[in-house]
N, C-alpha and C. Protein backbone atom coordinates (compact mmCIF):
# COMPACT_ATOMS: atom_id res chain seq x y z
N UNK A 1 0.84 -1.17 0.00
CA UNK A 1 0.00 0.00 0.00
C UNK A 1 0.89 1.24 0.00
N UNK A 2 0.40 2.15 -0.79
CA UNK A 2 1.14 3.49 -0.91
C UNK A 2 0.55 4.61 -0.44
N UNK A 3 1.09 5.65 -0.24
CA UNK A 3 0.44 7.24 0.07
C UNK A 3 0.77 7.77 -0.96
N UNK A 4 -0.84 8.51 -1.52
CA UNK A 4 -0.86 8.97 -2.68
C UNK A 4 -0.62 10.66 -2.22
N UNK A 5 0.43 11.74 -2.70
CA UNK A 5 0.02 12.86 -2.32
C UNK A 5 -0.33 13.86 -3.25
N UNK A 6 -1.39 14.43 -3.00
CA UNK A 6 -2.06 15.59 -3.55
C UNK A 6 -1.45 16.65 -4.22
N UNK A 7 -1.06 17.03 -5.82
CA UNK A 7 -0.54 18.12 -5.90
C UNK A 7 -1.82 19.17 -6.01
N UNK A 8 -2.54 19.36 -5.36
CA UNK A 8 -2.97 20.21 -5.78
C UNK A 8 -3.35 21.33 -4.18
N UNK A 9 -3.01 20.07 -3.22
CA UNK A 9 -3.30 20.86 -2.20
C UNK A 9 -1.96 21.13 -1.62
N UNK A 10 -1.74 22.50 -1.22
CA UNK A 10 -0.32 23.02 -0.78
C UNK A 10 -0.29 22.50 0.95
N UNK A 11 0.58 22.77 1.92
CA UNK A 11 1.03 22.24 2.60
C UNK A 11 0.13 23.47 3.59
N UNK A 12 -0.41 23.45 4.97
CA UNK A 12 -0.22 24.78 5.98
C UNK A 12 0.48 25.40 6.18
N UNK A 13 0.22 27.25 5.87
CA UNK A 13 1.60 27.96 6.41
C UNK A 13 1.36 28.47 7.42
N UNK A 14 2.98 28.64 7.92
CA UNK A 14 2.77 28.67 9.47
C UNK A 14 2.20 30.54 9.56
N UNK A 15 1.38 30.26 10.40
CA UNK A 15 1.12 32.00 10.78
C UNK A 15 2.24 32.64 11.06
N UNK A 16 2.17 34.16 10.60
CA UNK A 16 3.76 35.13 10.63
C UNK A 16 3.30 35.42 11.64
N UNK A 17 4.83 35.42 12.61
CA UNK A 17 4.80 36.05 14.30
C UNK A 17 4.47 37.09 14.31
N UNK A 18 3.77 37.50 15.62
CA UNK A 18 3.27 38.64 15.35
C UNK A 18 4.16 40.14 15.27
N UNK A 19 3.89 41.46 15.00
CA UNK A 19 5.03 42.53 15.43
C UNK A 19 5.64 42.79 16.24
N UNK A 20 4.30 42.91 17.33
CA UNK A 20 5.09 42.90 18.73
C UNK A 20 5.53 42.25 19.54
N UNK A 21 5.60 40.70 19.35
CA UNK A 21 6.52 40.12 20.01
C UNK A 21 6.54 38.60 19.38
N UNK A 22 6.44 37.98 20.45
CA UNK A 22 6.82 36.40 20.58
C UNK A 22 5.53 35.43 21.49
N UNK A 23 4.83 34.44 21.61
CA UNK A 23 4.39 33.65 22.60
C UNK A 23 4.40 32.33 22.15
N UNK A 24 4.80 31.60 23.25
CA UNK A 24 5.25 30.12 23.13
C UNK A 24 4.35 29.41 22.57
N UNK A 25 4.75 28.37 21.87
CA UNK A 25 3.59 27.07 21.36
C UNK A 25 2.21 26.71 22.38
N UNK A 26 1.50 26.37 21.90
CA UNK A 26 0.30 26.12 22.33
C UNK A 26 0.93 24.92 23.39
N UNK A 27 0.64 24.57 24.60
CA UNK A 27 0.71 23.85 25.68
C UNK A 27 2.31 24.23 26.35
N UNK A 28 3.04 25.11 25.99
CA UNK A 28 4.48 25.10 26.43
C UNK A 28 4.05 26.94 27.16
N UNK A 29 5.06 26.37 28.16
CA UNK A 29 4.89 27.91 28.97
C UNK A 29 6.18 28.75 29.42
N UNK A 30 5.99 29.89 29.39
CA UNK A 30 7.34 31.18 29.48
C UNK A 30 8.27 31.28 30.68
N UNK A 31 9.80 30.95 30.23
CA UNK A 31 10.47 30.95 30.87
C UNK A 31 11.11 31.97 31.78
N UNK A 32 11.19 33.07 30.80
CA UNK A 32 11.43 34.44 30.67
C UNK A 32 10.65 34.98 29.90
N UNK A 33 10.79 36.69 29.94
CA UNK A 33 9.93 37.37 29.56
C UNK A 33 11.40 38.18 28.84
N UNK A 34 11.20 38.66 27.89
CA UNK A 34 12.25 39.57 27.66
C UNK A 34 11.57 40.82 26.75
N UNK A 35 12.08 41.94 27.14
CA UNK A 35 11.51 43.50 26.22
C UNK A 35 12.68 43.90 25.76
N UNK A 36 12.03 43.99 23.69
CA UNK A 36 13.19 44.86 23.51
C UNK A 36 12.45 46.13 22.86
N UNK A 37 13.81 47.09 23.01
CA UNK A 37 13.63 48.73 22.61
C UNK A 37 15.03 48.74 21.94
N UNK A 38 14.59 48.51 20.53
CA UNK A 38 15.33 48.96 19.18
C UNK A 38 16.49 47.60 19.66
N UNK A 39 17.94 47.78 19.60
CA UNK A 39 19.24 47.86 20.11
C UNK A 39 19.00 46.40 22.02
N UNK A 40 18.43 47.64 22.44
CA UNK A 40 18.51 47.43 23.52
C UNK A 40 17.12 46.29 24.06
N UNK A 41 17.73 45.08 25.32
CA UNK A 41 16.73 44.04 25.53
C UNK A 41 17.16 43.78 26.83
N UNK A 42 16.05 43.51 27.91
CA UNK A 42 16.09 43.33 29.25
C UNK A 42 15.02 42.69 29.09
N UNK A 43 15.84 41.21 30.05
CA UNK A 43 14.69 39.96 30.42
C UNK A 43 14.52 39.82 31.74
N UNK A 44 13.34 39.03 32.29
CA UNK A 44 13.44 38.94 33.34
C UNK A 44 12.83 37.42 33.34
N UNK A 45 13.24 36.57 34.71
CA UNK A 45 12.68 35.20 34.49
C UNK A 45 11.18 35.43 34.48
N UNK A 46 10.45 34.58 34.63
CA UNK A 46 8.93 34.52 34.35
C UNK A 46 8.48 34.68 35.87
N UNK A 47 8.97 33.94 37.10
CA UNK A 47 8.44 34.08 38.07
C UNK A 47 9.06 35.26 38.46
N UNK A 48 9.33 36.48 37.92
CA UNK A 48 9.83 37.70 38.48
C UNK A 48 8.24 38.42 38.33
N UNK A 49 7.41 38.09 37.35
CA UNK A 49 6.33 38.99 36.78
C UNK A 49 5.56 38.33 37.65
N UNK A 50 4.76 39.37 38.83
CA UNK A 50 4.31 39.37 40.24
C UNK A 50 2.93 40.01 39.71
N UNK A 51 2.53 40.84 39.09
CA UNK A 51 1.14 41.36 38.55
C UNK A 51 1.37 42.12 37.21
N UNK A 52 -0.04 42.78 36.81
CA UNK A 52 -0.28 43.08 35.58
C UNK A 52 -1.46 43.59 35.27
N UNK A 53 -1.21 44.86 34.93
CA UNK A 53 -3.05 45.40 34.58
C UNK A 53 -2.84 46.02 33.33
N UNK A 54 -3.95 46.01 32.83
CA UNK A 54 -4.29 46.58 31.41
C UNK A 54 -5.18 47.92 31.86
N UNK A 55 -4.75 48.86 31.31
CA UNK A 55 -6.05 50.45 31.57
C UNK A 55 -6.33 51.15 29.91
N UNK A 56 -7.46 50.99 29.71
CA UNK A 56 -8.04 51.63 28.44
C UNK A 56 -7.83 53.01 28.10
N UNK A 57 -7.45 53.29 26.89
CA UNK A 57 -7.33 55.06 26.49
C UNK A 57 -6.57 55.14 25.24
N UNK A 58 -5.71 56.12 24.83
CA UNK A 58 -5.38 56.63 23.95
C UNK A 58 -4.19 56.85 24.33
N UNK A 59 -3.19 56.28 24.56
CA UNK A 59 -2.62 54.94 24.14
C UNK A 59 -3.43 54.40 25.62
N UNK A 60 -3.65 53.03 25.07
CA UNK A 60 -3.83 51.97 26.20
C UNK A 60 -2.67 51.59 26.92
N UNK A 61 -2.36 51.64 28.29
CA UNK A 61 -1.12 50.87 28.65
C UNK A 61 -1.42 49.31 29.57
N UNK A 62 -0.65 48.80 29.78
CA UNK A 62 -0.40 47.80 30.65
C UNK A 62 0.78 47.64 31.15
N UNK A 63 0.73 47.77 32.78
CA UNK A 63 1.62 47.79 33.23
C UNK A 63 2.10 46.63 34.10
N UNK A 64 3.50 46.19 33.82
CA UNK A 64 3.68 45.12 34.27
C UNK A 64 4.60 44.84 35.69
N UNK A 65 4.52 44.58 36.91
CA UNK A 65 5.12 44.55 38.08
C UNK A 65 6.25 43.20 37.81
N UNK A 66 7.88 43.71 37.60
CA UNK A 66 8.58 42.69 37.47
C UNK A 66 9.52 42.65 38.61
N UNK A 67 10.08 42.02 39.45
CA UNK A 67 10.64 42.53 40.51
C UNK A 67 10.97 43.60 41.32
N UNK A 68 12.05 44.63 41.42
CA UNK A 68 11.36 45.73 42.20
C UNK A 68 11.68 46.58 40.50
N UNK A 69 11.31 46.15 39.55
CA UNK A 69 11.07 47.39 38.52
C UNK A 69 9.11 47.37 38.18
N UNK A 70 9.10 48.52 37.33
CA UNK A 70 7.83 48.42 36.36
C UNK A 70 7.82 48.57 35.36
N UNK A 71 7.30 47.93 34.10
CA UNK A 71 7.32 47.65 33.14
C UNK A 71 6.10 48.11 32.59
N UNK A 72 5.92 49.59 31.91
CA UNK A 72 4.89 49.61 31.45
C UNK A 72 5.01 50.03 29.61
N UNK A 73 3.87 48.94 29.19
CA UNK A 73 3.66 49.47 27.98
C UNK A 73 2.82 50.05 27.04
N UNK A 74 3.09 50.81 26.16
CA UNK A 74 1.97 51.53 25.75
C UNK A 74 1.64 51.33 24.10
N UNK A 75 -0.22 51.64 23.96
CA UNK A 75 -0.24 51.06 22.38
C UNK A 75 -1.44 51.11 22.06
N UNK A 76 -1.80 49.57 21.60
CA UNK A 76 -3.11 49.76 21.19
C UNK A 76 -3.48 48.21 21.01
N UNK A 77 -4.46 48.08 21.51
CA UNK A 77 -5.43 46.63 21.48
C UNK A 77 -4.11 45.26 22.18
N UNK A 78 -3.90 46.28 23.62
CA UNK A 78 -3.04 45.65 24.40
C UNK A 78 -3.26 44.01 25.24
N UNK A 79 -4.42 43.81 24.55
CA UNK A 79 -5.00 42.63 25.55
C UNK A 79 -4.38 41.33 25.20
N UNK A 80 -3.79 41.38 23.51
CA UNK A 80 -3.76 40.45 23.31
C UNK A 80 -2.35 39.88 24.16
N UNK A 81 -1.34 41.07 24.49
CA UNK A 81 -0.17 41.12 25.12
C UNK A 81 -0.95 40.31 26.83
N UNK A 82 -1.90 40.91 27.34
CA UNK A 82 -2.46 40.91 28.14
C UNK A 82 -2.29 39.11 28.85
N UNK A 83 -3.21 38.81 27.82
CA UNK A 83 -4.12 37.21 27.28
C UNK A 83 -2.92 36.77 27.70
N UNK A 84 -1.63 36.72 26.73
CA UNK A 84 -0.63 35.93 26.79
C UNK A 84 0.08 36.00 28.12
N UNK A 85 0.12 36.75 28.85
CA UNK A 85 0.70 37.11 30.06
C UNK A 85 -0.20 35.83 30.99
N UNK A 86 -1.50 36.07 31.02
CA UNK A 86 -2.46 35.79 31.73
C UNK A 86 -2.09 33.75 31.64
N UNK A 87 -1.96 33.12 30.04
CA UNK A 87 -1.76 31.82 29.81
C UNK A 87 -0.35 31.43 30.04
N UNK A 88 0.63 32.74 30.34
CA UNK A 88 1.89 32.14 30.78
C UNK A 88 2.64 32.42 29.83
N UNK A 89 2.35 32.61 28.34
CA UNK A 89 2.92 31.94 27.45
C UNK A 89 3.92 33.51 26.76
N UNK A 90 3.92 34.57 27.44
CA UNK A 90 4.59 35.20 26.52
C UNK A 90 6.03 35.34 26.51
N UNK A 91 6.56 35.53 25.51
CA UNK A 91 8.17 35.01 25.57
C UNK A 91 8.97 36.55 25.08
N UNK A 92 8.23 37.58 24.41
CA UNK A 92 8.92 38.85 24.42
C UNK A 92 8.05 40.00 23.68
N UNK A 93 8.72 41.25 23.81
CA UNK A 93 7.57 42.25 23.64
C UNK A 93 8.36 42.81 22.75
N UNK A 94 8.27 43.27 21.48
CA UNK A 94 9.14 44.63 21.08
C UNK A 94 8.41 46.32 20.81
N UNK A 95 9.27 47.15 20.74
CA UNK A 95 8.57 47.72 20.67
C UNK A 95 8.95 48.57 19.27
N UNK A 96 7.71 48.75 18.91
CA UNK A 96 7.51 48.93 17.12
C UNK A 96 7.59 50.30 16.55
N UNK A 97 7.15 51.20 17.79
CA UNK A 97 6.46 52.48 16.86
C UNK A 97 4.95 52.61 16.44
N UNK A 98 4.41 53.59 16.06
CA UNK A 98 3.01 53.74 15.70
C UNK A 98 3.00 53.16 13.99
N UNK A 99 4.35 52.24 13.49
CA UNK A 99 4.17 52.37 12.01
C UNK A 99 3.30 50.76 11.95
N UNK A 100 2.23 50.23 12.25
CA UNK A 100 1.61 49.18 12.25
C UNK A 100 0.01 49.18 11.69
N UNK A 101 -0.66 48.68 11.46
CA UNK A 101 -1.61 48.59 10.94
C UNK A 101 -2.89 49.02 12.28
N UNK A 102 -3.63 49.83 12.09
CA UNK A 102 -4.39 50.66 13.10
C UNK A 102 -5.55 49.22 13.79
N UNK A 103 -5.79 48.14 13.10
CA UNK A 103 -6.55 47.15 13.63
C UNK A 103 -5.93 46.35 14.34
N UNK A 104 -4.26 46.24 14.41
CA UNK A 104 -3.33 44.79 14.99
C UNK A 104 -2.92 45.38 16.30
N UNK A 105 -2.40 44.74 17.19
CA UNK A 105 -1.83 45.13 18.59
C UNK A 105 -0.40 46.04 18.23
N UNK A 106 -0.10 46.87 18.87
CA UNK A 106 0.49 47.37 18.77
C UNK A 106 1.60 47.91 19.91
N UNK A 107 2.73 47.86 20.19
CA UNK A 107 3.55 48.49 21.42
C UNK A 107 4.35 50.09 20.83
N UNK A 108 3.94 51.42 20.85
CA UNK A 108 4.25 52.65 20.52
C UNK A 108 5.87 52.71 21.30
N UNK A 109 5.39 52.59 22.90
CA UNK A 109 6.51 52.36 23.57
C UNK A 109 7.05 51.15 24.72
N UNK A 110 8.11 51.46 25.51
CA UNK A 110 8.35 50.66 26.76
C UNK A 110 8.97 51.49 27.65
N UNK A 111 8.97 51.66 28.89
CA UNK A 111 9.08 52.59 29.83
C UNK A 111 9.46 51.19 31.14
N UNK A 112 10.91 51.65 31.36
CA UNK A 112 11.22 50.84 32.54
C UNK A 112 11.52 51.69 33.71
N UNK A 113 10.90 51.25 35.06
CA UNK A 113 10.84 52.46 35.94
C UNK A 113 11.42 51.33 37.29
N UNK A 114 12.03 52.16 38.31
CA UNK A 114 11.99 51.78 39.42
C UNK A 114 11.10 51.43 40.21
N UNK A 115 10.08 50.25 40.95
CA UNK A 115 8.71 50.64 41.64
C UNK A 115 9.19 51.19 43.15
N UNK A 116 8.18 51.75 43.19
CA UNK A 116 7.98 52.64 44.55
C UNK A 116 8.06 51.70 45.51
């Protein structure tokens, strides 16, 4: 018995990663978190990221509590960054600029601060 294969049907392509970052395969979870700005990239392990809120506006931010820093970022249709945080699974953020398509997630900036 043989396997007959189909030329007519092409193979699945893999979905293009997204702009702003990275999130792990479906059932695999984040080791680290790492943000980059242009040049420059600071990771932190995964159990460093202690909380996380999303606040609605113009830019939307979400700010992320990573050991004694804060990590906040700013953009647009931040949830999906959010989501991935929430399943574990995100593996890095970059940040893009406003040059992205006005419907896709977007990171404008990254702002690393000391927390109080």
């Amino acid at each position: 018995m043989s396997l007959k294969h189909s030329a007519e049907k092409q193979p699945a392509a893999r979905p293009a990663a997204p702009a702003w970052g990275r999130v792990a395969k479906e059932g695999e979870t984040a080791r680290t978190l790492c943000f980059s700005v242009g040049e420059r990239s600071v990771s932190y392990p995964a159990d460093a990221i202690a909380r996380w809120e999303l606040s609605p506006g113009k830019p939307e931010s979400l700010v992320i509590m990573a050991g004694h820093e804060t990590v906040t970022l700013l953009g647009r249709k931040l949830a999906t960054i959010r989501d991935a945080l929430n399943a574990g699974r995100l593996l890095e953020v970059k940040q893009q600029g406003d040059n992205s398509a006005g419907n896709e997630t977007a990171v404008s900036e990254i702002r690393f601060a000391v927390a109080d």
